[in-house]
C-alpha atoms as a PDB file:
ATOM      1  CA  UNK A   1     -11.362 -12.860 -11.315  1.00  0.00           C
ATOM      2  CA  UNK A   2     -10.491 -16.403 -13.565  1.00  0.00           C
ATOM      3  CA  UNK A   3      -7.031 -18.141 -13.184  1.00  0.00           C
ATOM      4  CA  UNK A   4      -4.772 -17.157 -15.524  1.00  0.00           C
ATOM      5  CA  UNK A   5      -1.743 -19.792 -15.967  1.00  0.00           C
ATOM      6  CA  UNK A   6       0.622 -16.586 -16.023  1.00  0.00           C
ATOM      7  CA  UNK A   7      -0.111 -14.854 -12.962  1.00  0.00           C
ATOM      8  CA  UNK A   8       2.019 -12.625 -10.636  1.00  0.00           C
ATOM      9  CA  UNK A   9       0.136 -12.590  -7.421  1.00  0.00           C
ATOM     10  CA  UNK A  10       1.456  -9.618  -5.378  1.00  0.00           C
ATOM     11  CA  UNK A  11       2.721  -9.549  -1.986  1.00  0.00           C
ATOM     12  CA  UNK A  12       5.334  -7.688   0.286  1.00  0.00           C
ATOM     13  CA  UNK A  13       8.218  -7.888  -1.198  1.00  0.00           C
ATOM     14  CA  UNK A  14      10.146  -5.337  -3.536  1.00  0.00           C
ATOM     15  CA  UNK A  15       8.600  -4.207  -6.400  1.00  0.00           C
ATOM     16  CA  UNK A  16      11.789  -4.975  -9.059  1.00  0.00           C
ATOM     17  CA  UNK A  17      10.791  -8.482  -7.857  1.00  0.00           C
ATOM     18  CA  UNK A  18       7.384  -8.474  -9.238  1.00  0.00           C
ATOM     19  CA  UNK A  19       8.843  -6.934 -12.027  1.00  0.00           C
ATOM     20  CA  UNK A  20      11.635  -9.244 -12.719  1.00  0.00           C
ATOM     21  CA  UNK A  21       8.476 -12.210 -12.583  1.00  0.00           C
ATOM     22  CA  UNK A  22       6.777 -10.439 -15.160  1.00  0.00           C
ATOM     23  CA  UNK A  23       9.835 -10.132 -17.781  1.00  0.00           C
ATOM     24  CA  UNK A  24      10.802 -13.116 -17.150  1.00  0.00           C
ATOM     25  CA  UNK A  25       7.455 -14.420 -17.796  1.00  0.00           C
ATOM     26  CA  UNK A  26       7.081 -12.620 -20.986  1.00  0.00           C
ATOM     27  CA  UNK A  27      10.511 -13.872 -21.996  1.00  0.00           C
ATOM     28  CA  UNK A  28       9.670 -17.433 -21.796  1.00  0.00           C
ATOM     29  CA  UNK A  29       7.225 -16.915 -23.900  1.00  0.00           C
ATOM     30  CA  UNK A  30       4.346 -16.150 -22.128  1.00  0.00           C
ATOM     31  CA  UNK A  31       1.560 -14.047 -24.264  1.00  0.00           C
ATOM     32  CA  UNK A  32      -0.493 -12.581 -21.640  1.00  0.00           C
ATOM     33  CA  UNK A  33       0.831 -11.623 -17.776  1.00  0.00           C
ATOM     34  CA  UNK A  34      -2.097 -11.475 -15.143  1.00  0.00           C
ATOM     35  CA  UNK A  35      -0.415  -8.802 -11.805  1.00  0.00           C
ATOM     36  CA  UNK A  36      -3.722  -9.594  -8.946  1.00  0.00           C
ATOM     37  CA  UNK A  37      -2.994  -7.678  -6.014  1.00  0.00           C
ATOM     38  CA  UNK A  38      -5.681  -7.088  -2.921  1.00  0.00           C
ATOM     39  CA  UNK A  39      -6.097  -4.322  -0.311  1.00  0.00           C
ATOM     40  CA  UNK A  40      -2.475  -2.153   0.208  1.00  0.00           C
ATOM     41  CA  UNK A  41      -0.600  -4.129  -2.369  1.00  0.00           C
ATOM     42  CA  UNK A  42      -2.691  -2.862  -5.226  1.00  0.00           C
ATOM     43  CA  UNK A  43      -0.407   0.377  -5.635  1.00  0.00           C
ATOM     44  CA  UNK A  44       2.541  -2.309  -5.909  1.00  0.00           C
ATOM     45  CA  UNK A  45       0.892  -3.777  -8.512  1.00  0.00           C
ATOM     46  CA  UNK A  46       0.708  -0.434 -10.361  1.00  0.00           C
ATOM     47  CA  UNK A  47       3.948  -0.013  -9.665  1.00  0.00           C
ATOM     48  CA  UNK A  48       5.008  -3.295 -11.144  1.00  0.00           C
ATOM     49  CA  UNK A  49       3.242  -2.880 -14.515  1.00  0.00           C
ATOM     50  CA  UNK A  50       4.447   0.440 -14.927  1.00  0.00           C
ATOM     51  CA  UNK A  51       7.964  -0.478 -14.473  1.00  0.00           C
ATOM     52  CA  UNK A  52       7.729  -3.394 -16.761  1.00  0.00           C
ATOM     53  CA  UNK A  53       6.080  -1.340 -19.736  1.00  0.00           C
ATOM     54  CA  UNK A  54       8.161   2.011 -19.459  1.00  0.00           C
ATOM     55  CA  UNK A  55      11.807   0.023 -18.581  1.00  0.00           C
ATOM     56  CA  UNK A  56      11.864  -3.497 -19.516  1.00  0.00           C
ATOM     57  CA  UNK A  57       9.149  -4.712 -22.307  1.00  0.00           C
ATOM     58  CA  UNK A  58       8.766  -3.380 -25.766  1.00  0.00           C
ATOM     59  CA  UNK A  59       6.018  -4.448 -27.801  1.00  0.00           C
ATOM     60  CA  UNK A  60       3.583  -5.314 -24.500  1.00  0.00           C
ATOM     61  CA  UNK A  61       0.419  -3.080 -23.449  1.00  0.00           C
ATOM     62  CA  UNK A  62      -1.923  -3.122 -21.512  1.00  0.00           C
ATOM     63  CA  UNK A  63      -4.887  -4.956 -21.961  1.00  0.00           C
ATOM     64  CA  UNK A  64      -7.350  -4.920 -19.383  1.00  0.00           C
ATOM     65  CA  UNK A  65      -7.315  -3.711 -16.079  1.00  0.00           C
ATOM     66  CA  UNK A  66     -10.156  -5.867 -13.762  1.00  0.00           C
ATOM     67  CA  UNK A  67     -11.720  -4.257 -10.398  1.00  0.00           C
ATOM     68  CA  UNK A  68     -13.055  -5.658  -7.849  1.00  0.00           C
ATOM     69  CA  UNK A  69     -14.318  -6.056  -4.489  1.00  0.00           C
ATOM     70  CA  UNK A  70     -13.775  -9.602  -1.926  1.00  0.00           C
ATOM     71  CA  UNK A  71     -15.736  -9.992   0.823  1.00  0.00           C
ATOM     72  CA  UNK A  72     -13.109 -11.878   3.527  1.00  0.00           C
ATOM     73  CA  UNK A  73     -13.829 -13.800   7.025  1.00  0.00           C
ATOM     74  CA  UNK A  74     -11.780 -11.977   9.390  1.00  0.00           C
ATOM     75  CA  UNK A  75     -11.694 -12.498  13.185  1.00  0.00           C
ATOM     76  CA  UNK A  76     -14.179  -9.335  13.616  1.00  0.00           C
ATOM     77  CA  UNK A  77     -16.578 -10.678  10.913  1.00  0.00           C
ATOM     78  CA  UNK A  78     -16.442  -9.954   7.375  1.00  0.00           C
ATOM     79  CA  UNK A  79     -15.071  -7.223   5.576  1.00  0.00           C
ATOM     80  CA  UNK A  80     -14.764  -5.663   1.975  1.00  0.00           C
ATOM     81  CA  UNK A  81     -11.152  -6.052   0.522  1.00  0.00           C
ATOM     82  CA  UNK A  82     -10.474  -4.421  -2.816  1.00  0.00           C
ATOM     83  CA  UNK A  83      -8.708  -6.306  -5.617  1.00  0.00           C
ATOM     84  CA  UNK A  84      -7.002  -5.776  -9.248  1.00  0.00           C
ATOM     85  CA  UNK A  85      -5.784  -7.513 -11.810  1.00  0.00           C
ATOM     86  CA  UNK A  86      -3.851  -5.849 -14.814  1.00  0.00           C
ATOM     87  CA  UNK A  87      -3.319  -7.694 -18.130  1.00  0.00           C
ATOM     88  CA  UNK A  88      -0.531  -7.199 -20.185  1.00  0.00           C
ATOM     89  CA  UNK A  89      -0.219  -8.488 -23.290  1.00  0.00           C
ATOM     90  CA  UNK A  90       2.088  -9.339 -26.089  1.00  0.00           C
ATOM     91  CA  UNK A  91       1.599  -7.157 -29.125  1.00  0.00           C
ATOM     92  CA  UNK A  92       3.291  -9.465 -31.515  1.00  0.00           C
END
């Protein structure tokens, strides 16, 4: 996965917050949004894009959705973590 300079890297907290990062992101003028989540927060990522196409963004799509899997150093040795990144872009 490359570094996208408008990213929304999820985490635990509420999903309208993600999605509130992404509008707002897109409102500033942004023309492509990056969501990356790993392991359990992938479905909030999902969440978040959906949200932010079907309630809050007209004229952005989907672009690309990226799959992948990390291999992490954990205290019991390593271990395969799934990640995603969706890109939503500006259709303007």
């Amino acid at each position: 996965m490359q570094l996208r300079e408008n990213t929304v890297f999820m985490g635990n907290k509420p999903v309208m917050n993600y999605v509130l990062a992404v509008v707002t992101q897109f409102n500033n003028g942004a023309e492509t949004v990056a969501i990356k989540a790993r392991g359990k927060a992938i479905s909030r990522a999902v969440d978040t894009a959906e949200i932010s196409l079907n309630r809050f963004l007209e004229g952005v799509t989907k672009q690309d959705i990226l799959t992948s899997t990390e291999i992490i150093d954990t205290d019991t040795g390593k271990t395969n973590v799934s990640s995603i990144e969706i890109i939503l872009a500006n259709k303007r």
